[in-house]
C-alpha atoms as a PDB file:
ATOM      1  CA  UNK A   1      17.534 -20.336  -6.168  1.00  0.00           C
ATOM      2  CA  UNK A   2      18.375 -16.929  -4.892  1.00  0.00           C
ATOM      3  CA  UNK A   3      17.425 -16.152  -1.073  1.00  0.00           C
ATOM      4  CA  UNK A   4      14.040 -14.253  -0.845  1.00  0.00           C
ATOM      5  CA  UNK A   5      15.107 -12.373   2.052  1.00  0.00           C
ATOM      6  CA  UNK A   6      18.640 -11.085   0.600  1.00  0.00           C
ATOM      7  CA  UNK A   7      17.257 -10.317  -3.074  1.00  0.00           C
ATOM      8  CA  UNK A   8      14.189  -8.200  -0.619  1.00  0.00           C
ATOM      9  CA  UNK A   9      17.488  -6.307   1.120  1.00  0.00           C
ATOM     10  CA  UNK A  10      18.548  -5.203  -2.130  1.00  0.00           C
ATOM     11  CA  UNK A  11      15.738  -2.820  -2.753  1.00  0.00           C
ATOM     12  CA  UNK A  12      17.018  -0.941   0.698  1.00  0.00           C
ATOM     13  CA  UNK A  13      19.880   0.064  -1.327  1.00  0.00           C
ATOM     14  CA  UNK A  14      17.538   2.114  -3.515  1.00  0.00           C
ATOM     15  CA  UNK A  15      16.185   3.907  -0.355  1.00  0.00           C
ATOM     16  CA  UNK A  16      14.689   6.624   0.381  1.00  0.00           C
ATOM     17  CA  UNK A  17      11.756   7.099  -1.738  1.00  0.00           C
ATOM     18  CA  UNK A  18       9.032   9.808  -2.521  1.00  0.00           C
ATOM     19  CA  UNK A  19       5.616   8.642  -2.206  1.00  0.00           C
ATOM     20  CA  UNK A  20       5.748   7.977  -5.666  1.00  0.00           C
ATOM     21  CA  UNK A  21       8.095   5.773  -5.998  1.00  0.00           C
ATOM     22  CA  UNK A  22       6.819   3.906  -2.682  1.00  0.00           C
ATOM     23  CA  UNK A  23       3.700   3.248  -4.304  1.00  0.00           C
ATOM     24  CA  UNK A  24       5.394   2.431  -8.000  1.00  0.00           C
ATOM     25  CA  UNK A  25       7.989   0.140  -5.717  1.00  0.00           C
ATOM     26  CA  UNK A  26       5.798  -1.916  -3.755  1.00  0.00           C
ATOM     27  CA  UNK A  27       3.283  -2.040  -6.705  1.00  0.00           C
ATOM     28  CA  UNK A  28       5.980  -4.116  -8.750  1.00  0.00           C
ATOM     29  CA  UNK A  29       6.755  -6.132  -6.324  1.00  0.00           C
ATOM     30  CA  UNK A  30       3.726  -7.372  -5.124  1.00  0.00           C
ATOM     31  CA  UNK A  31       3.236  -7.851  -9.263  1.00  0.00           C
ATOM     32  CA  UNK A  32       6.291  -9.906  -9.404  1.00  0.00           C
ATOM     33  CA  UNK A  33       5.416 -11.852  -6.254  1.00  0.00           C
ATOM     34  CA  UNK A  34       2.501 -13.534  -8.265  1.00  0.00           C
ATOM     35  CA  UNK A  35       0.467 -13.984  -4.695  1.00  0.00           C
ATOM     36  CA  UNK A  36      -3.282 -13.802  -5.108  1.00  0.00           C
ATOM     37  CA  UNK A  37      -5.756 -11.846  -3.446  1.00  0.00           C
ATOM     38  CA  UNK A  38      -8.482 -13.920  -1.809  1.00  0.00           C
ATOM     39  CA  UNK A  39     -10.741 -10.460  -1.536  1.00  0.00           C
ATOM     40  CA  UNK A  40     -11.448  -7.412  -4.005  1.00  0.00           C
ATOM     41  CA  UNK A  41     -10.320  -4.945  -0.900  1.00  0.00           C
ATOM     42  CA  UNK A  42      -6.934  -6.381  -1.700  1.00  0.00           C
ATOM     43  CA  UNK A  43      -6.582  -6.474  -5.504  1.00  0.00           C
ATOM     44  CA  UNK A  44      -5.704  -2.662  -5.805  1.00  0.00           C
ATOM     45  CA  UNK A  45      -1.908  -1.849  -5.752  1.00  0.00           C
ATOM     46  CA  UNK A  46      -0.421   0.736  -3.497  1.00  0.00           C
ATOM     47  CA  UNK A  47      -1.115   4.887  -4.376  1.00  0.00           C
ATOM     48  CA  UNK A  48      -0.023   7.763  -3.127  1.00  0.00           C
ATOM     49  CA  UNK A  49      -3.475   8.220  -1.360  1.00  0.00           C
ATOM     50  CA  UNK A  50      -3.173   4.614  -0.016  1.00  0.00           C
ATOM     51  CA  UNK A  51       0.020   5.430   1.607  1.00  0.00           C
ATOM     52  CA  UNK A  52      -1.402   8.873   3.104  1.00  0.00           C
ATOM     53  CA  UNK A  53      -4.373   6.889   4.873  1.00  0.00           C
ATOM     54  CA  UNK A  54      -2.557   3.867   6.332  1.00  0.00           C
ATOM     55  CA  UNK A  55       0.277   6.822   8.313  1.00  0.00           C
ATOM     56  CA  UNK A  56      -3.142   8.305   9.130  1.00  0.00           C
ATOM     57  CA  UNK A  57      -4.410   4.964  10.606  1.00  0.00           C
ATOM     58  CA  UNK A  58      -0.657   4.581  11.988  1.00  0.00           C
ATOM     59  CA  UNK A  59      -0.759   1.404   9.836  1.00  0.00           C
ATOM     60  CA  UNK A  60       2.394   3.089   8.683  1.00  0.00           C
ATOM     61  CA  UNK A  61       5.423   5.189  10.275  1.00  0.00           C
ATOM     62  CA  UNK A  62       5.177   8.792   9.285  1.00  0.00           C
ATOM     63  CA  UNK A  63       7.397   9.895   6.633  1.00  0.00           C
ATOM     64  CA  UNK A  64      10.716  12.177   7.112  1.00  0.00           C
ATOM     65  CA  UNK A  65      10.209  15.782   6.547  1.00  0.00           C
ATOM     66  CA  UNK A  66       6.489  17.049   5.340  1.00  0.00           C
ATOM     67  CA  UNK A  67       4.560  17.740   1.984  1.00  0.00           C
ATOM     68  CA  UNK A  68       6.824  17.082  -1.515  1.00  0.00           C
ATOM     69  CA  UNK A  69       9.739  16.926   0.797  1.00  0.00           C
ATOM     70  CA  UNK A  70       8.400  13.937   2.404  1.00  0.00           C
ATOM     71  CA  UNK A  71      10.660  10.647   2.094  1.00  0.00           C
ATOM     72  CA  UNK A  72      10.350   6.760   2.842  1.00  0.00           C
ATOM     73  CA  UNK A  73      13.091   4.129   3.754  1.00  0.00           C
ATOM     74  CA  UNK A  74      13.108   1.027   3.823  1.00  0.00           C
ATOM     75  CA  UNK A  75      10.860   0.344   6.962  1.00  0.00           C
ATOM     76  CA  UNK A  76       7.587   2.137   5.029  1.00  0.00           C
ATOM     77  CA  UNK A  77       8.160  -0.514   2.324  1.00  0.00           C
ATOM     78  CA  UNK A  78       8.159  -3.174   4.557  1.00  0.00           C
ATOM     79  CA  UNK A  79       5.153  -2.180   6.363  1.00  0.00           C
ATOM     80  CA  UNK A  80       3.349  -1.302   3.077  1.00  0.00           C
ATOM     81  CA  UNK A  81       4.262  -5.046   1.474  1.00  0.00           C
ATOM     82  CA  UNK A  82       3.039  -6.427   4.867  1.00  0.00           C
ATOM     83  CA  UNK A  83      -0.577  -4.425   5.499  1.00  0.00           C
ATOM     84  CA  UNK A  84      -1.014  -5.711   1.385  1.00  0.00           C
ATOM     85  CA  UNK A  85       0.121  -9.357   1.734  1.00  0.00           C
ATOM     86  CA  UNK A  86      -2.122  -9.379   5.001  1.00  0.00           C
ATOM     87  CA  UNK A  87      -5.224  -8.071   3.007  1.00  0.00           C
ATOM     88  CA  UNK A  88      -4.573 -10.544   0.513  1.00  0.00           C
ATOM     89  CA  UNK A  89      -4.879 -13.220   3.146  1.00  0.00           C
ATOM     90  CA  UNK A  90      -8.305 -11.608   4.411  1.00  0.00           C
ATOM     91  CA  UNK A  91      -6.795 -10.299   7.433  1.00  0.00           C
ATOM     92  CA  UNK A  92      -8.410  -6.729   8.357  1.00  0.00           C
ATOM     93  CA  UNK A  93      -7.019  -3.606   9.055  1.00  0.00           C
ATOM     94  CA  UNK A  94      -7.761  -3.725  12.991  1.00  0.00           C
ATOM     95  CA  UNK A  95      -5.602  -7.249  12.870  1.00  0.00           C
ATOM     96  CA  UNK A  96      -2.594  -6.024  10.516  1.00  0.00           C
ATOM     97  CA  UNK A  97      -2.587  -2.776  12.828  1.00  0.00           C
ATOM     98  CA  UNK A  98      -1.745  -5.079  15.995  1.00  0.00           C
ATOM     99  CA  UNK A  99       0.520  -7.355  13.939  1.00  0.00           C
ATOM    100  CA  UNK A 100       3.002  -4.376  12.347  1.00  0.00           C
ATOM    101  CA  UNK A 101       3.063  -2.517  16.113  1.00  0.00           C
ATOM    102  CA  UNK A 102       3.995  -5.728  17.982  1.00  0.00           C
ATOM    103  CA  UNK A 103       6.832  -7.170  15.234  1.00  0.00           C
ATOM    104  CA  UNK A 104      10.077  -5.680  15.321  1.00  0.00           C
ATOM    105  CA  UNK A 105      11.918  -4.529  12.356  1.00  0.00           C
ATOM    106  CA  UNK A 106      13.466  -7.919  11.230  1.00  0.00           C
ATOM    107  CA  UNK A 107      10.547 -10.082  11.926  1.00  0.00           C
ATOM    108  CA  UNK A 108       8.684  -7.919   9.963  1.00  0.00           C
ATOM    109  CA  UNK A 109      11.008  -8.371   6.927  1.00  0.00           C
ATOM    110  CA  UNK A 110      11.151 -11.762   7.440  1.00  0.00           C
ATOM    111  CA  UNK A 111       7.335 -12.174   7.147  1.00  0.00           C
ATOM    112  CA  UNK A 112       7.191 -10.230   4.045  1.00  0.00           C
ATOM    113  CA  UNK A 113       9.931 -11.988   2.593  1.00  0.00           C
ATOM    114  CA  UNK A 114       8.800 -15.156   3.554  1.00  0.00           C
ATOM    115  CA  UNK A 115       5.363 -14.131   1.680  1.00  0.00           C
ATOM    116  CA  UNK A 116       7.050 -13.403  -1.379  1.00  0.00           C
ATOM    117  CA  UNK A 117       8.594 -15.677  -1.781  1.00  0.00           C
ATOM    118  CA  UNK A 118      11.215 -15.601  -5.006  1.00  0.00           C
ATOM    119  CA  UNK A 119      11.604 -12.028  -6.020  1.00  0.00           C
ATOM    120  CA  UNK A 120      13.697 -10.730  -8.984  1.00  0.00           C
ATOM    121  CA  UNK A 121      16.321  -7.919  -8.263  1.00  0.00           C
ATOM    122  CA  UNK A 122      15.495  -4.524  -8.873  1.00  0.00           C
ATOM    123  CA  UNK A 123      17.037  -4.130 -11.909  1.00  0.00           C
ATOM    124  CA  UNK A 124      14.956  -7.026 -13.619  1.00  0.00           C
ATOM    125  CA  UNK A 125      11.518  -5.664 -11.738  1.00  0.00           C
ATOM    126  CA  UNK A 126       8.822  -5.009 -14.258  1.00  0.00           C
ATOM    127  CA  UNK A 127       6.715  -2.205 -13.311  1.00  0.00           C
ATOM    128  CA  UNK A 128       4.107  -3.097 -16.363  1.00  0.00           C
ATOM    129  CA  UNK A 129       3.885   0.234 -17.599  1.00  0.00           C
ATOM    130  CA  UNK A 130       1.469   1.419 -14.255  1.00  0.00           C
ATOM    131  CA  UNK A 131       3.346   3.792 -12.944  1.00  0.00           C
ATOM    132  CA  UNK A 132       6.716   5.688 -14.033  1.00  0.00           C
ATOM    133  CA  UNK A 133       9.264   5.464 -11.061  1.00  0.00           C
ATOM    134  CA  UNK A 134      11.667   8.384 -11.070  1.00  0.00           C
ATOM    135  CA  UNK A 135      15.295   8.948  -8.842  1.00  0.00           C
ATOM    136  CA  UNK A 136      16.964   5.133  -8.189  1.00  0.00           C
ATOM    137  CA  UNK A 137      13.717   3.275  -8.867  1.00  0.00           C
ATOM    138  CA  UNK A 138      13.519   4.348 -12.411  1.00  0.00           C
ATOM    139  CA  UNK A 139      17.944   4.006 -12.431  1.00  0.00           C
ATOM    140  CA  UNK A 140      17.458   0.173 -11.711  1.00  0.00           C
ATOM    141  CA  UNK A 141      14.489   0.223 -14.280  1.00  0.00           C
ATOM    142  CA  UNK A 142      16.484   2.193 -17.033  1.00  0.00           C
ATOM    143  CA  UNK A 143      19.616  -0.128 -16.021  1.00  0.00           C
ATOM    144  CA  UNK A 144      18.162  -3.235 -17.482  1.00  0.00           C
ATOM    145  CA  UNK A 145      16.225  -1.391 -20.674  1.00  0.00           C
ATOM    146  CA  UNK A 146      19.817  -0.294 -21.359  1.00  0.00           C
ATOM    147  CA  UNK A 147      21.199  -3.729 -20.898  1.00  0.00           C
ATOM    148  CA  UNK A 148      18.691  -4.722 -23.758  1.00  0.00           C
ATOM    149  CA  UNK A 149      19.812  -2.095 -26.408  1.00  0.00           C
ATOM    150  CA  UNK A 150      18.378   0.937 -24.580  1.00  0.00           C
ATOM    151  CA  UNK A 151      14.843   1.013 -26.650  1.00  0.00           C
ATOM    152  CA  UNK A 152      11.319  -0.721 -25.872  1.00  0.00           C
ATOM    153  CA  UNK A 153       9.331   1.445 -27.854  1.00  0.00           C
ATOM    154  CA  UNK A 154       9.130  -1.187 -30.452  1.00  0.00           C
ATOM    155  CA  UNK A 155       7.703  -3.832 -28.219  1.00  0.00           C
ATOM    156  CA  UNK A 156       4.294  -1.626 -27.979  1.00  0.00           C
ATOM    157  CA  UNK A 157       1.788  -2.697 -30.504  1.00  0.00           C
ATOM    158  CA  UNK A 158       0.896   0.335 -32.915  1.00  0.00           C
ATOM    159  CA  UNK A 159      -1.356   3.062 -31.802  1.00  0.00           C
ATOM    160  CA  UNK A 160      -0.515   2.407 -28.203  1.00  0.00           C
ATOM    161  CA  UNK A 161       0.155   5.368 -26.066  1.00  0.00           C
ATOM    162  CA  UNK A 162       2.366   5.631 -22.636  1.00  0.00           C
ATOM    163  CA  UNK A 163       0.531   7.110 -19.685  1.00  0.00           C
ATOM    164  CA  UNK A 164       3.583   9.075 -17.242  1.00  0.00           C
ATOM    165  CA  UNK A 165       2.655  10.041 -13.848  1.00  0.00           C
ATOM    166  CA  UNK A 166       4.138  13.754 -13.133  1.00  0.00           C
ATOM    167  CA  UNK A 167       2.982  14.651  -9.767  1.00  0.00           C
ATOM    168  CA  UNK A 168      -1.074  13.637  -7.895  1.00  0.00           C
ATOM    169  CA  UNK A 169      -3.632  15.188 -10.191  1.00  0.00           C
ATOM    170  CA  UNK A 170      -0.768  15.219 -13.417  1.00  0.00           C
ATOM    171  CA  UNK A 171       0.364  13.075 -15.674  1.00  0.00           C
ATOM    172  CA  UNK A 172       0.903  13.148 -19.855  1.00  0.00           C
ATOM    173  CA  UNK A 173       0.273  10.506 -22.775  1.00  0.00           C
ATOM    174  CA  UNK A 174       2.976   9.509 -25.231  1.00  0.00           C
ATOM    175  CA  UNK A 175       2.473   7.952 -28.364  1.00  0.00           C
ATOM    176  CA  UNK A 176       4.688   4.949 -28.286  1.00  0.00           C
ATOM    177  CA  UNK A 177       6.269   5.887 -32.141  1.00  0.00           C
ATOM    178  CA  UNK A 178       6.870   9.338 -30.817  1.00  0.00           C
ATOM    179  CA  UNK A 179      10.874  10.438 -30.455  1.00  0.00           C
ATOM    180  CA  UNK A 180      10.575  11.072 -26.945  1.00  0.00           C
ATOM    181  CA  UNK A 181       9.433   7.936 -26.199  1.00  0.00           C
ATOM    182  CA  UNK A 182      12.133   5.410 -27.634  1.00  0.00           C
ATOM    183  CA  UNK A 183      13.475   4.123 -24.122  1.00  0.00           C
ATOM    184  CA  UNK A 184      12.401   4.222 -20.548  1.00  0.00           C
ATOM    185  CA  UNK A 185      15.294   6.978 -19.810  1.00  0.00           C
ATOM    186  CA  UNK A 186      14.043   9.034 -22.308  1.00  0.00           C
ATOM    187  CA  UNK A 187      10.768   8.849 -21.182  1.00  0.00           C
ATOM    188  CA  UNK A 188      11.981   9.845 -17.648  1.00  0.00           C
ATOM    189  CA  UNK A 189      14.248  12.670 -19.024  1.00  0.00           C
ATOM    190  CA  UNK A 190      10.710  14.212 -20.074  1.00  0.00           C
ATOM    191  CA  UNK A 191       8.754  13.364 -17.278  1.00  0.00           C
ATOM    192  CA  UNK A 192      11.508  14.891 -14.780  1.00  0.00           C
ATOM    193  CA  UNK A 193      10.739  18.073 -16.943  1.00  0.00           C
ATOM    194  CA  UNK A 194       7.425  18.348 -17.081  1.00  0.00           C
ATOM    195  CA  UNK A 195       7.039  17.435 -13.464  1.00  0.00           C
ATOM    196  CA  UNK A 196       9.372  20.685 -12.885  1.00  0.00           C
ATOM    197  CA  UNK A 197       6.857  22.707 -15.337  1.00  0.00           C
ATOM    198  CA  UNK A 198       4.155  21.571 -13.081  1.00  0.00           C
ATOM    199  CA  UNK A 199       5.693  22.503  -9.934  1.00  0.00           C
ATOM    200  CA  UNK A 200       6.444  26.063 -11.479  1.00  0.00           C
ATOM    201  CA  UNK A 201       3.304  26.471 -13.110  1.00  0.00           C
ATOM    202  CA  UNK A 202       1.772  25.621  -9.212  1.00  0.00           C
ATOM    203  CA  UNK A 203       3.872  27.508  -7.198  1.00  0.00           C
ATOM    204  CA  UNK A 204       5.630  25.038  -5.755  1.00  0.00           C
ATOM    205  CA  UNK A 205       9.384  24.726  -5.334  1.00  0.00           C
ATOM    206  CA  UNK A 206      11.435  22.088  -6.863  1.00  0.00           C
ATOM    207  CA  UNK A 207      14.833  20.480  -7.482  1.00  0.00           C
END
């Protein structure tokens, strides 16, 4: 049985993050953890707008750098697993506040590992179709479809459709028998360039 606390280290590797893939991160995580929320206030998964609130509660370090330029390392992942495993155990926000400020980096990751428990690697995390992780999140995602014959399209039952987050506010629907939406990577490869047609289209600058 593999060491909760080293397989958790592995997802530093795919540091930093955009608030995106924070929130698509965590989310499969917390999936894969299989730990139960004993409250409704803790059922939701992590969102970009979750994230903004708990830095403005200073639940949560700020971010490097500001607006789409803002990134996350590994530190904002622990404190986002731990402020969501401590909801799940009814704890409130007041409580998980004074807990995160007064544990030092590697106790923290030791309590969220220790919650955990058994965690797959990143590269066998399933994100359940939620959210569509771009950069090194959606590399260790695309790394096992391709492992598996690079196509999952034909695991959707017919008529189903693939919802891709772009950007807040954007996102576009995929029929799963559609060409662009054979694999995960291909399904990145057009949400990476949409998300730039977006970004143009808004006035905003982009990679």
């Amino acid at each position: 049985m593999s060491d909760p606390l080293l397989t958790l280290r592995e997802y530093a590797k795919l540091a930093p993050w955009n608030i995106r893939d924070l929130a698509a991160l965590s989310g499969g995580i917390l999936d894969a953890s299989g730990v139960t929320p004993i409250n409704a206030a803790a059922q939701s998964r992590p969102s970009d707008r979750t994230i903004r609130f708990y830095v403005t509660r200073h639940l949560m370090s700020p971010p490097e750098g500001r607006g789409t330029a803002a990134t996350y390392g590994y530190r904002h992942l622990l404190q986002l697993l731990s402020i969501k495993l401590r909801q799940m155990e009814g704890a409130t926000l007041a409580t998980i506040t004074k807990d995160i400020a007064e544990a030092p980096g590697d106790v923290l990751e030791k309590r969220v590992a220790s919650s955990l428990g058994t965690l797959p690697s990143p590269e066998d995390l399933d994100f359940r179709g939620n959210v569509a992780p771009r950069g090194r999140v959606a590399r260790a995602v695309n790394q096992r479809s391709s492992s598996n014959g690079g196509t999952d399209a034909s695991a959707a039952p017919a008529g189903a459709w693939y919802r891709i987050a772009l950007e807040d506010g954007a996102e576009i629907s995929l029929r799963h028998d559609h060409p662009a939406a054979r694999s995960a990577a291909q399904r990145q490869r057009l949400a990476d360039r949409m998300a730039r047609v977006v970004r143009e289209l808004s006035g905003e600058s982009g990679p």
